[in-house]
C-alpha atoms as a PDB file:
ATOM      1  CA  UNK A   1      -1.204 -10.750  38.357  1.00  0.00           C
ATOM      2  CA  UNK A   2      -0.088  -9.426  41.755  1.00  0.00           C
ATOM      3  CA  UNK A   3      -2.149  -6.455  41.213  1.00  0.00           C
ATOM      4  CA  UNK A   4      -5.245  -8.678  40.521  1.00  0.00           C
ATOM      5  CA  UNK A   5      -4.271 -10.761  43.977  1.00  0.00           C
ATOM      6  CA  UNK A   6      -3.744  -7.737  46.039  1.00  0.00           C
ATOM      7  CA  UNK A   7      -7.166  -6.014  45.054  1.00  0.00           C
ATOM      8  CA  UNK A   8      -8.584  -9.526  45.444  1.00  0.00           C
ATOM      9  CA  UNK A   9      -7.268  -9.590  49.395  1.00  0.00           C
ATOM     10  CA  UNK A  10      -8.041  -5.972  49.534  1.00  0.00           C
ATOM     11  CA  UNK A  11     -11.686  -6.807  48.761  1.00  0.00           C
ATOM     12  CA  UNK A  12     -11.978  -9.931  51.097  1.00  0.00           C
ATOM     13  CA  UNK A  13     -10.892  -8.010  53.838  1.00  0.00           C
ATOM     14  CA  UNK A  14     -12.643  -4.896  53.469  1.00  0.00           C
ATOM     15  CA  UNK A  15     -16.161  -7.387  53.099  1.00  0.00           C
ATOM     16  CA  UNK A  16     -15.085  -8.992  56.494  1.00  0.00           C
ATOM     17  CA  UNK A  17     -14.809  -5.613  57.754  1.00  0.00           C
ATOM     18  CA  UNK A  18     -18.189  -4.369  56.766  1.00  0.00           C
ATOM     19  CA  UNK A  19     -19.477  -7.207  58.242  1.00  0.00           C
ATOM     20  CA  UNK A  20     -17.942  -7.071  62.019  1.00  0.00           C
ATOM     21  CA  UNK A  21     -19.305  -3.167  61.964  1.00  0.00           C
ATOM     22  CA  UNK A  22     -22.502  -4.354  61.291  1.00  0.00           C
ATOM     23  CA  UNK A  23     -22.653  -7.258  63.561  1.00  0.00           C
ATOM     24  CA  UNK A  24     -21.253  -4.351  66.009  1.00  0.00           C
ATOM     25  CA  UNK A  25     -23.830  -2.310  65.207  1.00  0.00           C
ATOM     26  CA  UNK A  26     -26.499  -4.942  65.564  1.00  0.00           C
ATOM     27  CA  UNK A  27     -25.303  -5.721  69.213  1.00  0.00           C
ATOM     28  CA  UNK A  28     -25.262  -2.290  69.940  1.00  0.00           C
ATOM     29  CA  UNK A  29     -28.861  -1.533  68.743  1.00  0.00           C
ATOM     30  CA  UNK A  30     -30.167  -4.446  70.768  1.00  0.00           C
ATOM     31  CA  UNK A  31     -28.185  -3.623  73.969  1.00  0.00           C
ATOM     32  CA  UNK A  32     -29.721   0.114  73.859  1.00  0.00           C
ATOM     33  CA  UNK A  33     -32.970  -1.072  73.104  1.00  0.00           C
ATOM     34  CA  UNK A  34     -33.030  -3.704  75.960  1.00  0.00           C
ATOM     35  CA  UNK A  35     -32.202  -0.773  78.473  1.00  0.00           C
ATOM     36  CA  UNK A  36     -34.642   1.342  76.998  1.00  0.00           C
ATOM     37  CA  UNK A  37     -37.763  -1.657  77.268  1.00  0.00           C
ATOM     38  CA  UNK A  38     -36.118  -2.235  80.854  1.00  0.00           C
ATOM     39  CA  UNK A  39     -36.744   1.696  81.803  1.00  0.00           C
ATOM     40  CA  UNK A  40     -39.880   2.063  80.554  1.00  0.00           C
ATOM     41  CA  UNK A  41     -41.039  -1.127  82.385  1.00  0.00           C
ATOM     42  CA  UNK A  42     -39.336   0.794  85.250  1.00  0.00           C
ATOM     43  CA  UNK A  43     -41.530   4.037  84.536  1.00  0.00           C
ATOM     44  CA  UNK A  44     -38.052   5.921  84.320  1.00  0.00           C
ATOM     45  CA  UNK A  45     -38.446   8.755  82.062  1.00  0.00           C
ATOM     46  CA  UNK A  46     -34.952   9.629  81.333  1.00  0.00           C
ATOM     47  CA  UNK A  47     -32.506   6.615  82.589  1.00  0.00           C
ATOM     48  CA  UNK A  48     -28.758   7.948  82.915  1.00  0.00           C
ATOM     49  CA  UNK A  49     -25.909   6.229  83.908  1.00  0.00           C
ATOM     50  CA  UNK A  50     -26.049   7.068  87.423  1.00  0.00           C
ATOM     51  CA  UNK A  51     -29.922   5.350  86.983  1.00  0.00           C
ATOM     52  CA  UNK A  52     -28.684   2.208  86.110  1.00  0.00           C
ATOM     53  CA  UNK A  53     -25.285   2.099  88.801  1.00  0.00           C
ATOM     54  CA  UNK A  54     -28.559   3.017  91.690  1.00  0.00           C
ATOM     55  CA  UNK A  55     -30.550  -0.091  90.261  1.00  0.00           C
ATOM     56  CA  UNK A  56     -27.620  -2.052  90.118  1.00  0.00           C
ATOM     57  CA  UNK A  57     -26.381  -1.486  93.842  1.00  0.00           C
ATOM     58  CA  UNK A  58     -29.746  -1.589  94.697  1.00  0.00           C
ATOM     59  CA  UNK A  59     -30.242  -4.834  93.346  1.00  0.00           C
ATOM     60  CA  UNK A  60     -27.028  -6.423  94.612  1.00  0.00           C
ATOM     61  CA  UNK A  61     -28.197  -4.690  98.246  1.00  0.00           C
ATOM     62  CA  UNK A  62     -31.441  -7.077  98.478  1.00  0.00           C
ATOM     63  CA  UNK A  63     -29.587  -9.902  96.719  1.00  0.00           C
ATOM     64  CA  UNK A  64     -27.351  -9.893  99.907  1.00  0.00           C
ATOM     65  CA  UNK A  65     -30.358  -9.184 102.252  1.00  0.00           C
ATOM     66  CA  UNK A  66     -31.798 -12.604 100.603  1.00  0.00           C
ATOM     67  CA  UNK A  67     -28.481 -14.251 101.541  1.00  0.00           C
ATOM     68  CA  UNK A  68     -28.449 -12.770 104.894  1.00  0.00           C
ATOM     69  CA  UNK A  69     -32.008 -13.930 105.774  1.00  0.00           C
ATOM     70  CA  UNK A  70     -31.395 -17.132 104.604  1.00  0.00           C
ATOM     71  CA  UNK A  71     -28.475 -17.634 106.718  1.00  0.00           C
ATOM     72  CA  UNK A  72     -30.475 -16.688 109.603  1.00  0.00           C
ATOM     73  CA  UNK A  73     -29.111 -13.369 110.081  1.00  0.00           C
ATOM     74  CA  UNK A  74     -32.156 -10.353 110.852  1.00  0.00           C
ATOM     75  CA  UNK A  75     -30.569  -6.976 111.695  1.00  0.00           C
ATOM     76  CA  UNK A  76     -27.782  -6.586 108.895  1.00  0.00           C
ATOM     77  CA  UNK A  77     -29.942  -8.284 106.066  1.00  0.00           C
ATOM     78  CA  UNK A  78     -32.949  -6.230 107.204  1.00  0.00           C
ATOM     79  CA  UNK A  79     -30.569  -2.611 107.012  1.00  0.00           C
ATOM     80  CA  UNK A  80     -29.325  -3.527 103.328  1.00  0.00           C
ATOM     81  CA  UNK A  81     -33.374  -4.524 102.724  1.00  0.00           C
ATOM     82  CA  UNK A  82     -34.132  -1.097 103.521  1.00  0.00           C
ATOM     83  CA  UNK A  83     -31.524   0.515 101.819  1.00  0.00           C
ATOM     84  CA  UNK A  84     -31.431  -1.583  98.602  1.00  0.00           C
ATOM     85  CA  UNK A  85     -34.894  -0.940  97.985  1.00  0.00           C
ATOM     86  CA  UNK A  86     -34.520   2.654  99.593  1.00  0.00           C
ATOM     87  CA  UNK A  87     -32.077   3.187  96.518  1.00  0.00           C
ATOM     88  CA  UNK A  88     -34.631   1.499  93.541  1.00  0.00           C
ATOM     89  CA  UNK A  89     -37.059   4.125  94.732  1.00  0.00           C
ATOM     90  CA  UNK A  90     -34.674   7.145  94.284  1.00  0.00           C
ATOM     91  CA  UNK A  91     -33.808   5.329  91.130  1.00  0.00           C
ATOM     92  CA  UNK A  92     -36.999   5.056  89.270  1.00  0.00           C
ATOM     93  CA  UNK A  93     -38.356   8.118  91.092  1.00  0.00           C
END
């Protein structure tokens, strides 16, 4: 009987298992192909990790430009303007 339960539990649990890894594995399939759509829209031909950090700081420069500008600041919002998209173009270069 307690043999019968234990294989019973040791079933259950290795099902549950089988299905977080491929739930997992589903996520992580989706996540690498969204980067890869997102690079080729980007006409990057071989998108590292330093790539993405570039586009990311890049993107977070002109975000804060956008702020800058519309808190009627010109110099500093017009520097990180520059350098934000300055930094996209290295990036997808």
């Amino acid at each position: 009987m307690w043999d019968k339960l234990g294989e019973a539990i040791g079933r259950t649990i290795a099902g549950l298992v089988r299905i977080v890894d491929a739930v997992w594995t589903g996520i992580g399939d989706a996540v690498g192909s969204f980067l890869a759509g997102i690079a080729r829209g980007l006409g990057v031909e071989n998108a590292g990790f330093f790539t993405w950090i570039a586009v990311g700081t890049g993107l977070l420069l002109i975000a804060g430009a956008v702020r800058g500008l519309l808190g009627r600041s010109l110099v500093g919002p017009l520097i990180s303007l520059v350098l934000g998209t300055a930094l996209i173009g290295w990036a997808i270069s």
